[in-house]
N, C-alpha and C. Protein backbone atom coordinates (compact mmCIF):
# COMPACT_ATOMS: atom_id res chain seq x y z
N UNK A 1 -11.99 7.89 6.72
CA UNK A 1 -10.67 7.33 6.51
C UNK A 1 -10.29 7.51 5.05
N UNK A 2 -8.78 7.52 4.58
CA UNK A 2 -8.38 7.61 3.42
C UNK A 2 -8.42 6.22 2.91
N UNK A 3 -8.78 5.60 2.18
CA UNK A 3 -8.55 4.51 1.29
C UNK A 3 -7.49 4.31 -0.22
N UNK A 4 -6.71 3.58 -0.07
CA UNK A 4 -5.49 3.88 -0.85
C UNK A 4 -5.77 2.30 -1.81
N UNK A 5 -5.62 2.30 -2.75
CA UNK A 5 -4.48 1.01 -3.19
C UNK A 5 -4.13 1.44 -4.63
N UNK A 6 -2.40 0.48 -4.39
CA UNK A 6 -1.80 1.20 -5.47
C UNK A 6 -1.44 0.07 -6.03
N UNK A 7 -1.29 0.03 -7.95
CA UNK A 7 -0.87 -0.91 -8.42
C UNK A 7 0.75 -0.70 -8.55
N UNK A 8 2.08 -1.56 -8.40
CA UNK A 8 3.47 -1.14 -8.56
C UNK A 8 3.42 -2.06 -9.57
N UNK A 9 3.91 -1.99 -10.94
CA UNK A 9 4.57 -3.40 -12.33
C UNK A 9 6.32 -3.03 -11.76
N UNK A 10 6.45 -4.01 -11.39
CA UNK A 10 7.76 -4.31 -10.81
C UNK A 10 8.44 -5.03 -11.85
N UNK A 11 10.05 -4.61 -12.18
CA UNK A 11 10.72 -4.91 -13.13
C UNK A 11 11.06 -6.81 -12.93
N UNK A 12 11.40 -7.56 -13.77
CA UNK A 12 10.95 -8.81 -13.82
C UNK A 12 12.14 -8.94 -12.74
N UNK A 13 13.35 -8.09 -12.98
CA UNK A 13 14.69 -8.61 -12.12
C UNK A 13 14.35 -8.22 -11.24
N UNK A 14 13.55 -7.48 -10.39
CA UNK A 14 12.98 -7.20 -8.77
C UNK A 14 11.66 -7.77 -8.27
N UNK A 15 11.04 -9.19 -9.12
CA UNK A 15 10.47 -9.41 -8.70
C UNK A 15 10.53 -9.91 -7.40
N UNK A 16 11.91 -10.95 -6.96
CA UNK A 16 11.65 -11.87 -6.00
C UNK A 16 12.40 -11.40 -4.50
N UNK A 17 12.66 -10.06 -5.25
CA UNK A 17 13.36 -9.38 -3.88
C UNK A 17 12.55 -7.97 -3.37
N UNK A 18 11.12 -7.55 -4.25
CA UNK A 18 10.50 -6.41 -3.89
C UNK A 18 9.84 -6.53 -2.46
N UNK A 19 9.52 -7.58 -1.79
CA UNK A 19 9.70 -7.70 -0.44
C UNK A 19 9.90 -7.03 0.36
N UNK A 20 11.76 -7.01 -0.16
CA UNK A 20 12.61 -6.73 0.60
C UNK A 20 12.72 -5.33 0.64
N UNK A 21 12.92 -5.10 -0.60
CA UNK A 21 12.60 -3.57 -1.09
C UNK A 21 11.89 -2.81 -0.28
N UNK A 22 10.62 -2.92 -0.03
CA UNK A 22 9.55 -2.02 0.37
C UNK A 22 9.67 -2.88 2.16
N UNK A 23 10.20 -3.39 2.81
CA UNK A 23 10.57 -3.70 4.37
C UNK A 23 10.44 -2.91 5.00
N UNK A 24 11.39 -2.02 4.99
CA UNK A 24 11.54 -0.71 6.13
C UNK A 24 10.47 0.03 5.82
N UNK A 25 9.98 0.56 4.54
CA UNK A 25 8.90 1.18 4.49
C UNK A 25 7.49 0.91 4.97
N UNK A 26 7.20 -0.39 4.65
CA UNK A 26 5.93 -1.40 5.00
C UNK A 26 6.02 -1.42 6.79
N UNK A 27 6.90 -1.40 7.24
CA UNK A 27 6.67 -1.07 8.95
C UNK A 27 7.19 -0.08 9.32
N UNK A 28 7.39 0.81 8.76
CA UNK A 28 7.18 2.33 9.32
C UNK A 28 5.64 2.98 8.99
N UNK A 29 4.98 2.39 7.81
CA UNK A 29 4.11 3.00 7.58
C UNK A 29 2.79 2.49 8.77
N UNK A 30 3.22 0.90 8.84
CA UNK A 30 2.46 0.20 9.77
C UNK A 30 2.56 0.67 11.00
N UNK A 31 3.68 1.44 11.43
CA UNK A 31 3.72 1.90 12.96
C UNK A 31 3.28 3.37 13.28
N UNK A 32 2.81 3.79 11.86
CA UNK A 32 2.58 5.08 12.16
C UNK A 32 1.09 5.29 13.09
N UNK A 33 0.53 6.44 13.90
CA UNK A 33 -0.58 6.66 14.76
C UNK A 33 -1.80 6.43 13.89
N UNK A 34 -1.86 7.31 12.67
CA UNK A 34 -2.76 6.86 11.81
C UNK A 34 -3.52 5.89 10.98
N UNK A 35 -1.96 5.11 11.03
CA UNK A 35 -2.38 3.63 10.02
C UNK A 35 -3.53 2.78 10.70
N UNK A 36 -4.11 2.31 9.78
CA UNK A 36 -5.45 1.52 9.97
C UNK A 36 -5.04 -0.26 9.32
N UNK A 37 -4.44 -0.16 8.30
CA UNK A 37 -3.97 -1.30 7.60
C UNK A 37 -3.41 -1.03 6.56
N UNK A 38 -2.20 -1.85 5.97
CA UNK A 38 -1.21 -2.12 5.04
C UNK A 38 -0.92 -3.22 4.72
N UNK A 39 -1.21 -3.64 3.46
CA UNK A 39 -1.39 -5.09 3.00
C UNK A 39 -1.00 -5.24 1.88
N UNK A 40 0.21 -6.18 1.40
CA UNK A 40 0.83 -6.19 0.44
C UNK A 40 0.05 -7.32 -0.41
N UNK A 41 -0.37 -7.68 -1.41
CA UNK A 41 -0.29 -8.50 -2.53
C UNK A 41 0.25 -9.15 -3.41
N UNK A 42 0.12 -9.47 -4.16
CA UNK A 42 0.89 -10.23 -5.87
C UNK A 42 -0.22 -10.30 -6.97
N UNK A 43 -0.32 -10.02 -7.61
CA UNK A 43 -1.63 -10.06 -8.48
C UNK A 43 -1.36 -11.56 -8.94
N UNK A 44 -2.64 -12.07 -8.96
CA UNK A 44 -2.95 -13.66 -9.85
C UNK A 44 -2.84 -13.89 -11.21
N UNK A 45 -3.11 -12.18 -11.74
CA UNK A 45 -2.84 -12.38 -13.17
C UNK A 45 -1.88 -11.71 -13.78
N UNK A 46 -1.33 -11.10 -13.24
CA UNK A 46 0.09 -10.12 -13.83
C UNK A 46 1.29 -10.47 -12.56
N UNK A 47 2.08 -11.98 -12.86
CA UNK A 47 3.02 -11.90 -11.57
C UNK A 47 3.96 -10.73 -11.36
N UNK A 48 4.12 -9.87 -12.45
CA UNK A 48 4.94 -8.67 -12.13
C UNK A 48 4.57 -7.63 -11.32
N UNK A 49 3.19 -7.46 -10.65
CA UNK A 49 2.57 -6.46 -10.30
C UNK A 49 2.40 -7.01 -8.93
N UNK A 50 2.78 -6.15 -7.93
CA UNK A 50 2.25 -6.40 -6.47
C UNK A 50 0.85 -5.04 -6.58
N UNK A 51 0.01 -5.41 -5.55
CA UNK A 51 -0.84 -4.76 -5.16
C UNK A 51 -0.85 -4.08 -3.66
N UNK A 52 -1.08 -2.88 -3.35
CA UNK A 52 -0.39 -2.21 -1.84
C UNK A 52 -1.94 -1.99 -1.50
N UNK A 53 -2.86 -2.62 0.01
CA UNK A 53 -4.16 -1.59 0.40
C UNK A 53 -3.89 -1.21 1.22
N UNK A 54 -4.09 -0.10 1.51
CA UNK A 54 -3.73 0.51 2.94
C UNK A 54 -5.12 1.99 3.02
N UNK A 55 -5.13 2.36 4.54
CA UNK A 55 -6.43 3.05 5.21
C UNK A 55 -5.25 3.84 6.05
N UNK A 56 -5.79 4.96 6.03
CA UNK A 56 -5.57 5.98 7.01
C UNK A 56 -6.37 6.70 7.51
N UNK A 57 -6.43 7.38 9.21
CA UNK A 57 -7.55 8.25 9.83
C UNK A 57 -7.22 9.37 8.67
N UNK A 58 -8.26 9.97 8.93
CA UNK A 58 -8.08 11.09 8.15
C UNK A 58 -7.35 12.07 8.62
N UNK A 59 -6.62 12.34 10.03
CA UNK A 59 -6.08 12.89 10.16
C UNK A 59 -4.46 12.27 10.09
N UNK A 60 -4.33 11.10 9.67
CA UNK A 60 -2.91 10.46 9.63
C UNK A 60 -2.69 10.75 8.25
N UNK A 61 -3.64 10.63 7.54
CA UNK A 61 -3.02 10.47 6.03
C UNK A 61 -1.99 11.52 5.58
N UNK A 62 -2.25 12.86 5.86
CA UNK A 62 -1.17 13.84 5.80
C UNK A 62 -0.11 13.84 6.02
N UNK A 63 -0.45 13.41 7.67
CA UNK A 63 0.79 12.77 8.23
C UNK A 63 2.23 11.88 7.48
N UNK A 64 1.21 10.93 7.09
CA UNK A 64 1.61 9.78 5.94
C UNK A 64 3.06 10.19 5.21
N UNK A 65 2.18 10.71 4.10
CA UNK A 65 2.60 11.23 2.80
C UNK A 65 3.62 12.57 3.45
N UNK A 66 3.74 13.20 4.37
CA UNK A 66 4.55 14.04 4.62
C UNK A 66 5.83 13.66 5.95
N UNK A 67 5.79 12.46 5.64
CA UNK A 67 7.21 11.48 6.86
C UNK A 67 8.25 11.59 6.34
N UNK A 68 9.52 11.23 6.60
CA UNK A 68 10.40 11.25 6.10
C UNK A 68 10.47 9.50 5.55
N UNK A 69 10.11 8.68 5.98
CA UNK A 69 9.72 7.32 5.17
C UNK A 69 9.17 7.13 3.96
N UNK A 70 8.37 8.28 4.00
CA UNK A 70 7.50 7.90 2.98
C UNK A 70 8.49 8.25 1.58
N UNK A 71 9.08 9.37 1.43
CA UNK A 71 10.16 9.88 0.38
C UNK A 71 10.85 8.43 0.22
N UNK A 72 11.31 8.58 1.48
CA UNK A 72 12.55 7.46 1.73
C UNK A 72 12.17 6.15 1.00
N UNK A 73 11.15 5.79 1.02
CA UNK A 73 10.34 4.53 0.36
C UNK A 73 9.99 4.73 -0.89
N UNK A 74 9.52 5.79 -1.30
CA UNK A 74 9.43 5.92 -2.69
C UNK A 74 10.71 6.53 -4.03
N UNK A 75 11.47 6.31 -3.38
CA UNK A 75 12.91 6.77 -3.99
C UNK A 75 13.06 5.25 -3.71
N UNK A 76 12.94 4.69 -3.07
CA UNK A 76 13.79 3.01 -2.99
C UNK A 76 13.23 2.30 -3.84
N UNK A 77 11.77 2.61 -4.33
CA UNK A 77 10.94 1.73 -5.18
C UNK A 77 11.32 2.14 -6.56
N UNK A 78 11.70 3.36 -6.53
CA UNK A 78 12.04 3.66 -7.89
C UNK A 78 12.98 2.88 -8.92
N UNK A 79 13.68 2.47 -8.69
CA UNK A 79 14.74 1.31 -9.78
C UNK A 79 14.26 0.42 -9.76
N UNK A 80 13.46 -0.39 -8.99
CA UNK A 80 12.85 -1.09 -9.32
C UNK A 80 11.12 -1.60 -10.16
N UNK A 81 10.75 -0.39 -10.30
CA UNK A 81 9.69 -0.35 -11.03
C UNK A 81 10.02 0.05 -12.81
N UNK A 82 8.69 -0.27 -13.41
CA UNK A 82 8.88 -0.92 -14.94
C UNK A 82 8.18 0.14 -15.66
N UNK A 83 7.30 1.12 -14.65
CA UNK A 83 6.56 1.82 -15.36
C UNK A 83 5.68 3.00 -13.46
N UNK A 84 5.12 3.82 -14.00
CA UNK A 84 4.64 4.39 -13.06
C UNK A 84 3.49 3.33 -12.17
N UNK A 85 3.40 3.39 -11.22
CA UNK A 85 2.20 3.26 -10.21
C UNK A 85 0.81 3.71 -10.76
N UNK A 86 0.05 2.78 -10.50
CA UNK A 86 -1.39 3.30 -10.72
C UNK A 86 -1.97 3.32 -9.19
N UNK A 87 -2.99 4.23 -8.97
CA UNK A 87 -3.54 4.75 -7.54
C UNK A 87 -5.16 4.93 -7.93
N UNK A 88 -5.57 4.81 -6.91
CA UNK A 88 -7.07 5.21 -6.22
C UNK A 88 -7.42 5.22 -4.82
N UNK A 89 -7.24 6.79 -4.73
CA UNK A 89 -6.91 7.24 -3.19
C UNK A 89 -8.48 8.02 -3.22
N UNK A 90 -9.32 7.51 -2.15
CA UNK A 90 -10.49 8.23 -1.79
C UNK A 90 -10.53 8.39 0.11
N UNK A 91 -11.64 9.53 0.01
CA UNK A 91 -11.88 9.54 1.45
C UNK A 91 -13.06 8.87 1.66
N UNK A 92 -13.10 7.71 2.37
CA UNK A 92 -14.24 6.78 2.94
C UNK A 92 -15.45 7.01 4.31
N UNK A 93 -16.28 6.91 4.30
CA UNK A 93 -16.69 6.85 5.90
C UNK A 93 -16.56 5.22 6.10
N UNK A 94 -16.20 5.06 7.38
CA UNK A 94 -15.27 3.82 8.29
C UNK A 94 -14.15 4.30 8.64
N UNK A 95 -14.09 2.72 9.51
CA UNK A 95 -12.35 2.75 10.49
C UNK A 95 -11.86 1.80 9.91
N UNK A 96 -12.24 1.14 8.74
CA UNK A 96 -11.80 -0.24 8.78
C UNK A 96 -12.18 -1.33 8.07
N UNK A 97 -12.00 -2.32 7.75
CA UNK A 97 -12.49 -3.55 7.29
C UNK A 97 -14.29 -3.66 8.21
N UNK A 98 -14.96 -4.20 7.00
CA UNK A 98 -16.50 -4.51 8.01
C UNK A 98 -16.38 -5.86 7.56
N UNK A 99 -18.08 -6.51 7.69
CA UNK A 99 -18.17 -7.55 7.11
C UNK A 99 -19.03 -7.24 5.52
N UNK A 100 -18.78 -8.69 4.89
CA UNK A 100 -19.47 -8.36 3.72
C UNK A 100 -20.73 -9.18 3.71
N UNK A 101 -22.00 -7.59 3.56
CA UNK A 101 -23.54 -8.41 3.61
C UNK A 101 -24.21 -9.41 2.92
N UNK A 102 -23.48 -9.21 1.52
CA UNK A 102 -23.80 -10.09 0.91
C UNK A 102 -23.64 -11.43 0.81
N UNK A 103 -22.57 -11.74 1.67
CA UNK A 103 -21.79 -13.03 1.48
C UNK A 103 -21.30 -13.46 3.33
N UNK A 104 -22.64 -13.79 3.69
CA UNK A 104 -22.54 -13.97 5.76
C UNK A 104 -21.94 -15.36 5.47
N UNK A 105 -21.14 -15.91 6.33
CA UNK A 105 -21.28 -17.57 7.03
C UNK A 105 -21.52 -17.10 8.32
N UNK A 106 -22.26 -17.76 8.50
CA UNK A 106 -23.05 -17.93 9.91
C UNK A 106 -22.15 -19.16 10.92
């Protein structure tokens, strides 16, 4: 699977509407065949910064990035951001969320 997450510093005047902003995009990306998960954030220590994780099969991710949403979404984010996106996009083995070994409740 592809493993994505991206940092966005969202301009202070789009903080309380970036939501809204990224809507249509956030469930198109969610409805796509490939998607595995898409999960929006807020960082705890920078309220200007949302955090995006999202997983793709490896054969969706192409898919992805070559939709017509995906443009469409990243041209919409654009006025509202303060500075470029930071990313760390790898290819994983998994489908998915596991559990974490270190830390069971039983």
């Amino acid at each position: 699977m592809y493993f994505i997450v991206v940092k966005f510093p969202v301009r202070p005047g789009s903080v309380d509407t970036w939501m809204d902003v990224v809507a249509d995009y956030t469930s198109d990306c969610r409805s796509e065949e490939g998607n595995l998960f898409f999960e929006w954030s807020r960082s705890v220590e920078d309220p200007h910064e949302f955090v995006l994780v999202e997983a793709f099969t490896d054969e969706g991710a192409a898919a992805h990035v070559a939709s017509p949403h995906f443009s469409e979404g990243i041209e919409a984010m654009r006025p509202h951001l303060s500075a470029t996106p930071k990313i760390v996009s790898r290819q994983v083995e998994g489908n998915g969320w596991e559990p974490m070994g270190e830390l069971r409740i039983d």
